[in-house]
N, C-alpha and C. Protein backbone atom coordinates (compact mmCIF):
# COMPACT_ATOMS: atom_id res chain seq x y z
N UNK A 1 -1.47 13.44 -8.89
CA UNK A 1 -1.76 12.22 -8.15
C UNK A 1 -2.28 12.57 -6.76
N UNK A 2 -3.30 11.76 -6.30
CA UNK A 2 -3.45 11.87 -5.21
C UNK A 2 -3.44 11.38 -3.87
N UNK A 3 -2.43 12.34 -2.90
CA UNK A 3 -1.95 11.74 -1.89
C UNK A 3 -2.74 10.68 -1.19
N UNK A 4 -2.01 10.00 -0.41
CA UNK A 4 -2.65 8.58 0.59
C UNK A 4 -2.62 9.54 1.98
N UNK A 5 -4.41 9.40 2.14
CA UNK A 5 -4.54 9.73 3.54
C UNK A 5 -3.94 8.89 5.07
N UNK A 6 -3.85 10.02 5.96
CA UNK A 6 -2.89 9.47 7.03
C UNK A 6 -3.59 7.60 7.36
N UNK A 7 -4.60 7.45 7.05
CA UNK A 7 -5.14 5.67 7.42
C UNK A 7 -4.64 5.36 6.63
N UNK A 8 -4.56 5.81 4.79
CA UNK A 8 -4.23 4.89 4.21
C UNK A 8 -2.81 4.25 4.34
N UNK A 9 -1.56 5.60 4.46
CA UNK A 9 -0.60 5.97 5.02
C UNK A 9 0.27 4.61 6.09
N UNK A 10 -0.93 4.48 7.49
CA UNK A 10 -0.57 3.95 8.38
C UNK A 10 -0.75 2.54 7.72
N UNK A 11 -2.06 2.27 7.11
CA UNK A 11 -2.02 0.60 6.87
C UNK A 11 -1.05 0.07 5.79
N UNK A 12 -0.52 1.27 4.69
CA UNK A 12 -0.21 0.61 3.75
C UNK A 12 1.68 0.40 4.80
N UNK A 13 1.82 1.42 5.62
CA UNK A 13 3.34 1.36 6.36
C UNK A 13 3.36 -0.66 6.64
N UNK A 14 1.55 -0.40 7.57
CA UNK A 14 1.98 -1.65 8.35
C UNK A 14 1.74 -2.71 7.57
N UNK A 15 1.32 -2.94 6.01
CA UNK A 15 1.88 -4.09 5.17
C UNK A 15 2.86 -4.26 4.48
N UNK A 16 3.47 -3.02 4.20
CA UNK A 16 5.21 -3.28 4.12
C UNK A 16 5.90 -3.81 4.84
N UNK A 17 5.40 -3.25 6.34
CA UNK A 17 6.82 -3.92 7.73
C UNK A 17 6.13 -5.25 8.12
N UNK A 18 4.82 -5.76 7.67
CA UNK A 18 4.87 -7.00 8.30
C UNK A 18 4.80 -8.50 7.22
N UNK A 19 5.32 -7.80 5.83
CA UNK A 19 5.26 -8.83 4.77
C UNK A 19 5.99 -10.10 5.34
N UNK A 20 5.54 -10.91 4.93
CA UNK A 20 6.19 -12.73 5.09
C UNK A 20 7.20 -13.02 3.91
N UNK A 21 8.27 -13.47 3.71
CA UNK A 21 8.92 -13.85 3.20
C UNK A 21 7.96 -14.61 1.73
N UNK A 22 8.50 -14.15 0.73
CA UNK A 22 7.98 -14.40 -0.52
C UNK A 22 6.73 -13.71 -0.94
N UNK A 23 6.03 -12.56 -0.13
CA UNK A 23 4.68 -12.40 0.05
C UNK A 23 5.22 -10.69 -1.15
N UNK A 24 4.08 -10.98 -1.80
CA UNK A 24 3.83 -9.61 -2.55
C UNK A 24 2.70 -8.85 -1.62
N UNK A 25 3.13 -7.35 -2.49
CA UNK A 25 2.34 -6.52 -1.44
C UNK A 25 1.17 -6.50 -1.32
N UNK A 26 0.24 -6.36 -2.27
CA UNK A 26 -1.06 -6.94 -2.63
C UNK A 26 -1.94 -7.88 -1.14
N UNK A 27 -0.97 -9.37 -1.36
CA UNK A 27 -1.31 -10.31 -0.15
C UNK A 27 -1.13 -9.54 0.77
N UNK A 28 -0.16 -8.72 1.12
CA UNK A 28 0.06 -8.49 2.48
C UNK A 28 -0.65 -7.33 3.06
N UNK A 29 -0.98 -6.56 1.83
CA UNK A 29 -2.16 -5.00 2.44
C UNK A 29 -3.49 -5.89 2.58
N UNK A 30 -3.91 -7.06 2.31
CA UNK A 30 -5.30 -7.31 1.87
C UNK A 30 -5.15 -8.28 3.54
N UNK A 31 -4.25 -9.35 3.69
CA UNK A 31 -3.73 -9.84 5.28
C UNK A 31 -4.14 -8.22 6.26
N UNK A 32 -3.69 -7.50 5.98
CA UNK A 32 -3.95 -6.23 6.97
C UNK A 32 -5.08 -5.72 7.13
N UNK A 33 -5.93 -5.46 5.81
CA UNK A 33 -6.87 -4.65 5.67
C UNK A 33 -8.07 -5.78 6.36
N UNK A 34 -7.74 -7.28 6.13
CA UNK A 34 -9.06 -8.14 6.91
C UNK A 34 -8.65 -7.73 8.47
N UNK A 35 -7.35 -8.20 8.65
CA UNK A 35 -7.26 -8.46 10.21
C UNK A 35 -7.95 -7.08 11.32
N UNK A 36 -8.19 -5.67 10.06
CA UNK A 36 -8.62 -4.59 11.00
C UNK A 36 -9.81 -4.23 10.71
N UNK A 37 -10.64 -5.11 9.48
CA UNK A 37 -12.41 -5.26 9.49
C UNK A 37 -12.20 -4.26 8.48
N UNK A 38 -11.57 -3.66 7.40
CA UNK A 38 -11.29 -2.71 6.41
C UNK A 38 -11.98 -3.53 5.36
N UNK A 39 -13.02 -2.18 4.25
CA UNK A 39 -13.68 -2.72 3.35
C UNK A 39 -12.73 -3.38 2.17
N UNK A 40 -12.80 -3.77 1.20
CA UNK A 40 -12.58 -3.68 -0.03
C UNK A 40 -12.36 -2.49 -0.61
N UNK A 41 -13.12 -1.43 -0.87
CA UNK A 41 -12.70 -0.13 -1.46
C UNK A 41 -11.46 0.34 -0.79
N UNK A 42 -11.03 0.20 0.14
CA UNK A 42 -9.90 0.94 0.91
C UNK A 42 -8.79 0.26 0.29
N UNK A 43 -8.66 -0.79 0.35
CA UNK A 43 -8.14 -1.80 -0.66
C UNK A 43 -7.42 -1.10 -1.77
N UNK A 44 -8.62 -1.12 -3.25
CA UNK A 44 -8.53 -0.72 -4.40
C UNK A 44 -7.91 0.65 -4.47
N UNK A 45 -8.66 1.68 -3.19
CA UNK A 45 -7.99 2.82 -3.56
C UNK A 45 -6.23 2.67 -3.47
N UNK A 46 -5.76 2.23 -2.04
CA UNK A 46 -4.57 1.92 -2.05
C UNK A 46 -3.59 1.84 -2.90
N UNK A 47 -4.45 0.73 -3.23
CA UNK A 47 -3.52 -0.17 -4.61
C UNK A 47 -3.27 0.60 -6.15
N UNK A 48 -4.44 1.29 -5.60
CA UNK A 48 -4.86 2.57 -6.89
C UNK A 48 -3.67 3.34 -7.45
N UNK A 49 -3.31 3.84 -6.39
CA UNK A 49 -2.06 4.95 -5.61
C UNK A 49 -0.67 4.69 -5.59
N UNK A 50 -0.63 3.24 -5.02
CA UNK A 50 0.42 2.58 -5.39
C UNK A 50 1.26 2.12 -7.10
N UNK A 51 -0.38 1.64 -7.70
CA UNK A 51 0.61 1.42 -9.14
C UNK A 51 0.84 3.21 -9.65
N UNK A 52 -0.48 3.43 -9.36
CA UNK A 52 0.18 5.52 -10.28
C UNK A 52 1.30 5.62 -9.77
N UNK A 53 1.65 5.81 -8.61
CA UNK A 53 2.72 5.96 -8.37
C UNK A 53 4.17 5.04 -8.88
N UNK A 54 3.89 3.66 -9.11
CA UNK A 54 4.71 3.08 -9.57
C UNK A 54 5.21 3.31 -11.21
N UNK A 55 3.93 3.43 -11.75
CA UNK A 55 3.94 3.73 -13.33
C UNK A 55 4.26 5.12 -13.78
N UNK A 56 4.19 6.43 -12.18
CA UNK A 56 4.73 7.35 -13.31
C UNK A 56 6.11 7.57 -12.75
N UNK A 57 6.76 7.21 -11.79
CA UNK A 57 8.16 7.05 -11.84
C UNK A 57 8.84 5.73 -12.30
N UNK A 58 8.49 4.70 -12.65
CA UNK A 58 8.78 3.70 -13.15
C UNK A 58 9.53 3.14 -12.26
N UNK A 59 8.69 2.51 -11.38
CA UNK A 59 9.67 1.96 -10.17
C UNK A 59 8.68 0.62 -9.98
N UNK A 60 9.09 -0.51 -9.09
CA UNK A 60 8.05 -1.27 -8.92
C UNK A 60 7.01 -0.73 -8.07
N UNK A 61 5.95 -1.76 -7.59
CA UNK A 61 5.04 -1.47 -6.54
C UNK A 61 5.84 -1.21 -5.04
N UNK A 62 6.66 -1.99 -5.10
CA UNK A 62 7.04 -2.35 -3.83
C UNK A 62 8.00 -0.71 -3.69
N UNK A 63 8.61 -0.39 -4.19
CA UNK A 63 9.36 0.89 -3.96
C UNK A 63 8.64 1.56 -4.13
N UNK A 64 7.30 1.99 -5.02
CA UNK A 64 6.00 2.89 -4.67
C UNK A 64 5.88 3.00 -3.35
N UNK A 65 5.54 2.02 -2.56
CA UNK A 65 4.56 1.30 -1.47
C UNK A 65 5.50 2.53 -0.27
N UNK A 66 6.79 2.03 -0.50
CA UNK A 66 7.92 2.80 0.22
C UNK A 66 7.90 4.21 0.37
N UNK A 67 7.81 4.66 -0.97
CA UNK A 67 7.83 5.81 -1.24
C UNK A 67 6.96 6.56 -0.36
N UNK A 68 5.29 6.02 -0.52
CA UNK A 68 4.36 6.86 -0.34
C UNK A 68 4.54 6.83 1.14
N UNK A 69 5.03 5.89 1.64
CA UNK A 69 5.07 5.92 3.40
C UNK A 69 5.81 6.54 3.75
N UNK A 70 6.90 6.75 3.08
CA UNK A 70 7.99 8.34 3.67
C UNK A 70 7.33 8.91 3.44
N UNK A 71 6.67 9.87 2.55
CA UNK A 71 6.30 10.77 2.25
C UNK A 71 5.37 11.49 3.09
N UNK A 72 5.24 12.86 3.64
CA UNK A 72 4.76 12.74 4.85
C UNK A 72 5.06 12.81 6.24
């Protein structure tokens, strides 16, 4: 698998810590990725990273999401 570079790293941290109550992560990296003029591809890769990671330890997204931000 391949690691999340230190941007991806920092944005995916700062849509974990600034999710809204009821908000999946998805909404809340894509809330981030507009508010800092970030394409779409940065996006997908993310999200990319996040489910591999979710699907090969069998964890949700959201403890992926976690994961990859310690990591590092």
């Amino acid at each position: 698998m391949e690691a999340l570079s230190p941007e991806e790293r920092s944005l995916l941290a700062e849509a974990v810590g600034s999710r809204r109550k009821k908000e999946d992560l998805e909404k809340s990296l894509g809330r981030v990725l507009r508010r800092k003029e970030v394409g779409f591809d940065l996006y997908v890769s993310i999200m990319g990273k996040v489910r591999d990671e979710a699907r090969r330890k069998k964890i949700t997204k959201d403890q992926a999401a976690k994961a990859l931000t310690a990591e590092g």
